[in-house]
N, C-alpha and C. Protein backbone atom coordinates (compact mmCIF):
# COMPACT_ATOMS: atom_id res chain seq x y z
N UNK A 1 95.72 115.81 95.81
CA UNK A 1 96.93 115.27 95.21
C UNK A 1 97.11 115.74 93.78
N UNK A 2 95.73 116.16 93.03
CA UNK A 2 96.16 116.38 91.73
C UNK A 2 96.88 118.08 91.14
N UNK A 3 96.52 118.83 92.47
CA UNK A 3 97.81 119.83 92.61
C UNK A 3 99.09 119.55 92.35
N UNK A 4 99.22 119.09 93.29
CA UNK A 4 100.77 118.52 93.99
C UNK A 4 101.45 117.72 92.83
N UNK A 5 100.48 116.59 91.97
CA UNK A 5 101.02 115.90 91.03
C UNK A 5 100.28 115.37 90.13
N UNK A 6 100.11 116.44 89.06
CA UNK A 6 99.60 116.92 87.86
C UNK A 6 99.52 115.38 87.36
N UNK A 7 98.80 115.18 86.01
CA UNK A 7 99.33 114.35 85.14
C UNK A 7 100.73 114.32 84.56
N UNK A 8 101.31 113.49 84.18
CA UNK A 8 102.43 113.80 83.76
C UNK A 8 102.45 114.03 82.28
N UNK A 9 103.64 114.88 82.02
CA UNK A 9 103.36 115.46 80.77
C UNK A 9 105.07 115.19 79.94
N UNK A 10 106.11 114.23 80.88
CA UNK A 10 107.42 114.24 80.27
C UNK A 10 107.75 112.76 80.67
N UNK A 11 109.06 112.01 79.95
CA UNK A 11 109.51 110.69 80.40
C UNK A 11 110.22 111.40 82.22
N UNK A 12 110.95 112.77 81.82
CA UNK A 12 111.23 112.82 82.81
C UNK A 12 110.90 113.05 84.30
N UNK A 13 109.47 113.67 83.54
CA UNK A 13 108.21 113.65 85.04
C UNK A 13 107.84 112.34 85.43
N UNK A 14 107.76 111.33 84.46
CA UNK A 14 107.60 110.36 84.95
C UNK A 14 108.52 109.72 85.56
N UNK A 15 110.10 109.79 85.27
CA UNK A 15 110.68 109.15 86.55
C UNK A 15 111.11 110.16 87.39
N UNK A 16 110.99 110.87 87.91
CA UNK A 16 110.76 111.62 88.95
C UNK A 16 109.22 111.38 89.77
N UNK A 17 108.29 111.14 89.18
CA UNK A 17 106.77 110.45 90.34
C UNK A 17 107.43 109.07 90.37
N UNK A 18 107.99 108.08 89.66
CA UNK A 18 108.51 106.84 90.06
C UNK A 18 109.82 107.13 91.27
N UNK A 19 110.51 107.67 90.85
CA UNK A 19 111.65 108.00 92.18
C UNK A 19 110.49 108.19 93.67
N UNK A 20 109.64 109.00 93.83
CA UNK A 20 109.19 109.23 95.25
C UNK A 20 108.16 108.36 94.88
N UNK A 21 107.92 107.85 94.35
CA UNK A 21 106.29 106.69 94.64
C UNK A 21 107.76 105.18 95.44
N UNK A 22 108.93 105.32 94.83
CA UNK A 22 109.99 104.10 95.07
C UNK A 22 110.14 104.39 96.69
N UNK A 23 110.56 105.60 96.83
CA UNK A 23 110.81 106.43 98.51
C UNK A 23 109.69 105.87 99.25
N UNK A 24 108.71 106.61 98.96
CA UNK A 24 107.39 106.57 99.75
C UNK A 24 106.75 105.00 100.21
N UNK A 25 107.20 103.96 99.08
CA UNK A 25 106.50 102.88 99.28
C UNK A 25 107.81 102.21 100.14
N UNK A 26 109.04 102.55 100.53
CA UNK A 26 109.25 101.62 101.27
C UNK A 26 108.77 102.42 102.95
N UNK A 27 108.77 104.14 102.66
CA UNK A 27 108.59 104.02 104.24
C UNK A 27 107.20 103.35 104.41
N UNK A 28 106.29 103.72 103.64
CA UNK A 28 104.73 103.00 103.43
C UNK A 28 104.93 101.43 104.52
N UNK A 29 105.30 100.75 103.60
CA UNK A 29 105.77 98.89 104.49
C UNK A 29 106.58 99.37 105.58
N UNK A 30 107.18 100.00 105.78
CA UNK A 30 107.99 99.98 107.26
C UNK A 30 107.11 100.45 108.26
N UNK A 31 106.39 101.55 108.10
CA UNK A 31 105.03 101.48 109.05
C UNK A 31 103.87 100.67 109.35
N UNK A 32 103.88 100.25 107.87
CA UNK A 32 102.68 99.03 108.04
C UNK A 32 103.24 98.26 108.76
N UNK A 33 104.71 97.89 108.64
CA UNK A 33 105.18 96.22 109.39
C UNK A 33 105.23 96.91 110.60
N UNK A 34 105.39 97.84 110.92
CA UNK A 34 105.71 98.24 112.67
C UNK A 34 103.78 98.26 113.50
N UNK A 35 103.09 98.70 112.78
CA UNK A 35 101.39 98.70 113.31
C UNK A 35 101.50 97.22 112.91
N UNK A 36 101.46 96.43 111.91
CA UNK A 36 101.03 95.13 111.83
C UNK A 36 101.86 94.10 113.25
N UNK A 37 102.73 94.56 113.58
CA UNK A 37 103.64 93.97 114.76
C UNK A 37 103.00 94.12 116.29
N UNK A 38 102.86 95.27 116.47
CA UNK A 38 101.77 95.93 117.61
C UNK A 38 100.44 95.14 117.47
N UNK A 39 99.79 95.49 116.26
CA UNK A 39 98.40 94.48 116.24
C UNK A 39 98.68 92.84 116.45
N UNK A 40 99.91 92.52 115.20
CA UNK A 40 99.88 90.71 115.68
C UNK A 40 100.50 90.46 117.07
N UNK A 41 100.94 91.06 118.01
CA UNK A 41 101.46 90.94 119.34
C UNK A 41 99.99 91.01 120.38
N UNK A 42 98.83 92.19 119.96
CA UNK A 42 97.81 92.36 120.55
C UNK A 42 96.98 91.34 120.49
N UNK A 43 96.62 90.53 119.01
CA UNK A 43 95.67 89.90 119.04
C UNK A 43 96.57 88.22 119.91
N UNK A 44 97.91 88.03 120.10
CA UNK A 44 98.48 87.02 120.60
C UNK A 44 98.10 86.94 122.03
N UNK A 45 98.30 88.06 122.69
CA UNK A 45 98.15 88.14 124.21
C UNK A 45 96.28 88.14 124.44
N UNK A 46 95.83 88.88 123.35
CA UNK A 46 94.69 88.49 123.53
C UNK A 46 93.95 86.69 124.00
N UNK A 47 94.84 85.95 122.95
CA UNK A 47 94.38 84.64 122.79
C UNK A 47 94.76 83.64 124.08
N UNK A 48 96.17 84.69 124.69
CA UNK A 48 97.20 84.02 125.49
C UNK A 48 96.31 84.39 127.26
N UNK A 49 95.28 85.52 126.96
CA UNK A 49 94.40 85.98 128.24
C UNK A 49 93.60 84.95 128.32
N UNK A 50 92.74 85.00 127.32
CA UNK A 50 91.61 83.99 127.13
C UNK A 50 92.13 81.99 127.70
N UNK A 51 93.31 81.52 127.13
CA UNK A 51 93.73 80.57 127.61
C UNK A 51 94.28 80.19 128.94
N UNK A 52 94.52 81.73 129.70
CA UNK A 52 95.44 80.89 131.35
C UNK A 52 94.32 82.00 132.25
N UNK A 53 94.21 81.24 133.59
CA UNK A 53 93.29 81.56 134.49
C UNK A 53 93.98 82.75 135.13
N UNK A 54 92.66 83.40 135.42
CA UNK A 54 92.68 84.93 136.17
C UNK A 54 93.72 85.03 137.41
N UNK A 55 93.81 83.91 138.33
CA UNK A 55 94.44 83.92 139.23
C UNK A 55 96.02 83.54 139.07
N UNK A 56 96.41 82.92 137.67
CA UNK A 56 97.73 82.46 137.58
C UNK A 56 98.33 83.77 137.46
N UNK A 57 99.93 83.26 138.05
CA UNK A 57 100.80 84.77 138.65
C UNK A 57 101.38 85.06 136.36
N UNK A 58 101.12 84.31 135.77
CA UNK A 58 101.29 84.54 134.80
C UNK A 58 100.63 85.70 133.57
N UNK A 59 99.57 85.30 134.27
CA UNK A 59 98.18 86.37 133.76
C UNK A 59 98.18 87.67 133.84
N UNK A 60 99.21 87.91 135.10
CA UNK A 60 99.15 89.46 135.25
C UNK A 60 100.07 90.34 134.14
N UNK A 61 101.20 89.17 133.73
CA UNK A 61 102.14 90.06 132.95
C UNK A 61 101.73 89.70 131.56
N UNK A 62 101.13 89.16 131.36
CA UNK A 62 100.73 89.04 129.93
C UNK A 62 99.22 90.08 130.09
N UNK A 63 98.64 90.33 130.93
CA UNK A 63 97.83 91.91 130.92
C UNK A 63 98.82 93.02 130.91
N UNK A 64 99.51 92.64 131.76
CA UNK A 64 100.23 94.17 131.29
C UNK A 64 101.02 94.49 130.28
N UNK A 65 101.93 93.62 129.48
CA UNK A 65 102.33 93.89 128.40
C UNK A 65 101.04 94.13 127.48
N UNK A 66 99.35 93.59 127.58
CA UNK A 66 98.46 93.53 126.09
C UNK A 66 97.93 95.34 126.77
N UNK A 67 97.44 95.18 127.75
CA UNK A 67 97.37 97.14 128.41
C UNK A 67 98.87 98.34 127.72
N UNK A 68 99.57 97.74 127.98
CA UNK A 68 101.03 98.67 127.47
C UNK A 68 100.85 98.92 125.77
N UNK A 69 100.29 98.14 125.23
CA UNK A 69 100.45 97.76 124.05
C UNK A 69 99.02 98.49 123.21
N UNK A 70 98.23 98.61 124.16
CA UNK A 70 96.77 98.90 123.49
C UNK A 70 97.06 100.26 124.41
N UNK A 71 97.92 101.06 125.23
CA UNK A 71 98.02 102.15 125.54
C UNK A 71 98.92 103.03 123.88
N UNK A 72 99.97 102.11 124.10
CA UNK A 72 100.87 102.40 122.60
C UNK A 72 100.05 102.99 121.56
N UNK A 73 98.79 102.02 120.99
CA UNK A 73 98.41 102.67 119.97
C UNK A 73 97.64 103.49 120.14
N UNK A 74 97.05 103.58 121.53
CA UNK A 74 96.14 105.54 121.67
C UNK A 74 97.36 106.66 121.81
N UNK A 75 98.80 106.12 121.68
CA UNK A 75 99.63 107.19 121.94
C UNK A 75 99.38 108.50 120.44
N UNK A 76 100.10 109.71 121.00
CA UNK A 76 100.36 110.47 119.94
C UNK A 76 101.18 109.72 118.69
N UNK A 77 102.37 109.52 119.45
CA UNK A 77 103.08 109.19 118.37
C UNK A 77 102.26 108.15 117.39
N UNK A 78 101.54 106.93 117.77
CA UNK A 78 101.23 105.97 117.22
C UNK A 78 100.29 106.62 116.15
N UNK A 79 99.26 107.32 116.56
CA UNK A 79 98.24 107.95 115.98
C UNK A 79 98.77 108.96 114.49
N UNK A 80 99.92 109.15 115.01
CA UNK A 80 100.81 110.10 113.52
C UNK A 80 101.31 109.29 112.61
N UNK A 81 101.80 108.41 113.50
CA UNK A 81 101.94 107.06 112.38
C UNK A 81 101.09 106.45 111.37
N UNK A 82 99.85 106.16 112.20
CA UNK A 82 98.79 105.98 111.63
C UNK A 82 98.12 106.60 109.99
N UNK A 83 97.95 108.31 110.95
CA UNK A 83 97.50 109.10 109.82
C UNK A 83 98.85 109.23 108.85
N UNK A 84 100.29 109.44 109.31
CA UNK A 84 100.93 109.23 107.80
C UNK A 84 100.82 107.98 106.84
N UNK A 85 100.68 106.81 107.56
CA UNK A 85 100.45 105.59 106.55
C UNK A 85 99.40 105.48 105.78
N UNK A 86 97.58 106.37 106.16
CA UNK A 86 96.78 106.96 105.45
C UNK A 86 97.42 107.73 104.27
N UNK A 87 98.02 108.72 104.77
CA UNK A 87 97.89 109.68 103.77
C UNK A 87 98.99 109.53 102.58
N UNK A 88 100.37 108.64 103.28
CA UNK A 88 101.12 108.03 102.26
C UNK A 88 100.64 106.84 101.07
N UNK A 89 99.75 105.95 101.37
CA UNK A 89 98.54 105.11 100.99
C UNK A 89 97.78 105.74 99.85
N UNK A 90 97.09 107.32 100.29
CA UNK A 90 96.57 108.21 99.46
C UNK A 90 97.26 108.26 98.05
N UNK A 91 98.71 109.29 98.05
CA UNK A 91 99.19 109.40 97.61
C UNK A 91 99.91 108.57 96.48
N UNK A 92 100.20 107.35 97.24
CA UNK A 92 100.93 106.30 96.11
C UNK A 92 99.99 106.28 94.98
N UNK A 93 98.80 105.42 95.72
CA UNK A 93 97.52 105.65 94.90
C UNK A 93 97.55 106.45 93.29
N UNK A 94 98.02 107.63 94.19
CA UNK A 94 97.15 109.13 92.64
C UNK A 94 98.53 109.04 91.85
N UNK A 95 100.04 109.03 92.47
CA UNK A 95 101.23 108.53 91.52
C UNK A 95 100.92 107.39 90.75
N UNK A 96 100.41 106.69 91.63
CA UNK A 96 100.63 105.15 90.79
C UNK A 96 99.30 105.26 89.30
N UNK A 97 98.19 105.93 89.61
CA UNK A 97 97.88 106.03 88.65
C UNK A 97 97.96 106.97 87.57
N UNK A 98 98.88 108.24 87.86
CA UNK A 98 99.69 109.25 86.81
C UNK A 98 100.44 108.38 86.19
N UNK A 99 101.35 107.82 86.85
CA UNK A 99 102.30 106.78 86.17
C UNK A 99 101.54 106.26 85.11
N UNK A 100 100.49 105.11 85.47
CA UNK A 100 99.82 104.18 84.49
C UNK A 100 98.84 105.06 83.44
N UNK A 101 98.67 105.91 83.33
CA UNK A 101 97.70 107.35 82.66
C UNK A 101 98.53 107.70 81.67
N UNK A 102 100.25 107.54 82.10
CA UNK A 102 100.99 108.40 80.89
C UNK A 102 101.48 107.13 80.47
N UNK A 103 101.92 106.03 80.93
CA UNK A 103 102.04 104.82 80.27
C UNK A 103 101.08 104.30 79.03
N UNK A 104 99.55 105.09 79.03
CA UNK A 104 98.74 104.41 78.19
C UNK A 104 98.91 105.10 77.14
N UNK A 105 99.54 106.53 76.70
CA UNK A 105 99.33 107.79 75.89
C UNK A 105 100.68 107.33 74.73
């Protein structure tokens, strides 16, 4: 990252790393809330398996939506998601502390 985005060396470099640290952090939460949705839906059906018996005709569709759902996140797509919310995570990170680096000077 410290290629890509040097220390800053102007007011106007600095709002230009604030403009895309502003971008980046909302797609940042919009992925997190979409994996955090998948996970709090997983760990629900989880709780919702554990509570109704193997044989109720209910049981089967609440396996198959928590199977559909734990297929979802071995998907490709999910997995890109994943690693961009890593590597967007990364990033804010090394802005957010250029930002606070030229704030102290």
């Amino acid at each position: 990252w410290h290629s890509l985005y040097p220390p800053i060396a102007s007011d106007g470099a600095r709002q230009k790393y604030k403009q895309e640290f502003d971008t980046d952090l909302k797609r940042y939460k919009q992925l997190c809330a979409e994996m955090d949705g998948v996970n709090d839906r997983i760990n629900q059906l989880s709780k919702q398996l554990d509570s109704i018996s193997e044989d109720s005709p209910q049981y089967q569709d609440v396996a198959e939506e928590y199977n559909r759902l734990k297929d979802l996140k071995r998907s490709p797509d999910y997995q890109t998601k994943k690693l961009e919310t890593k590597t967007l995570r990364n990033k804010l990170f090394h802005i957010k502390r250029m930002v606070s680096d030229y704030d102290k000077v």
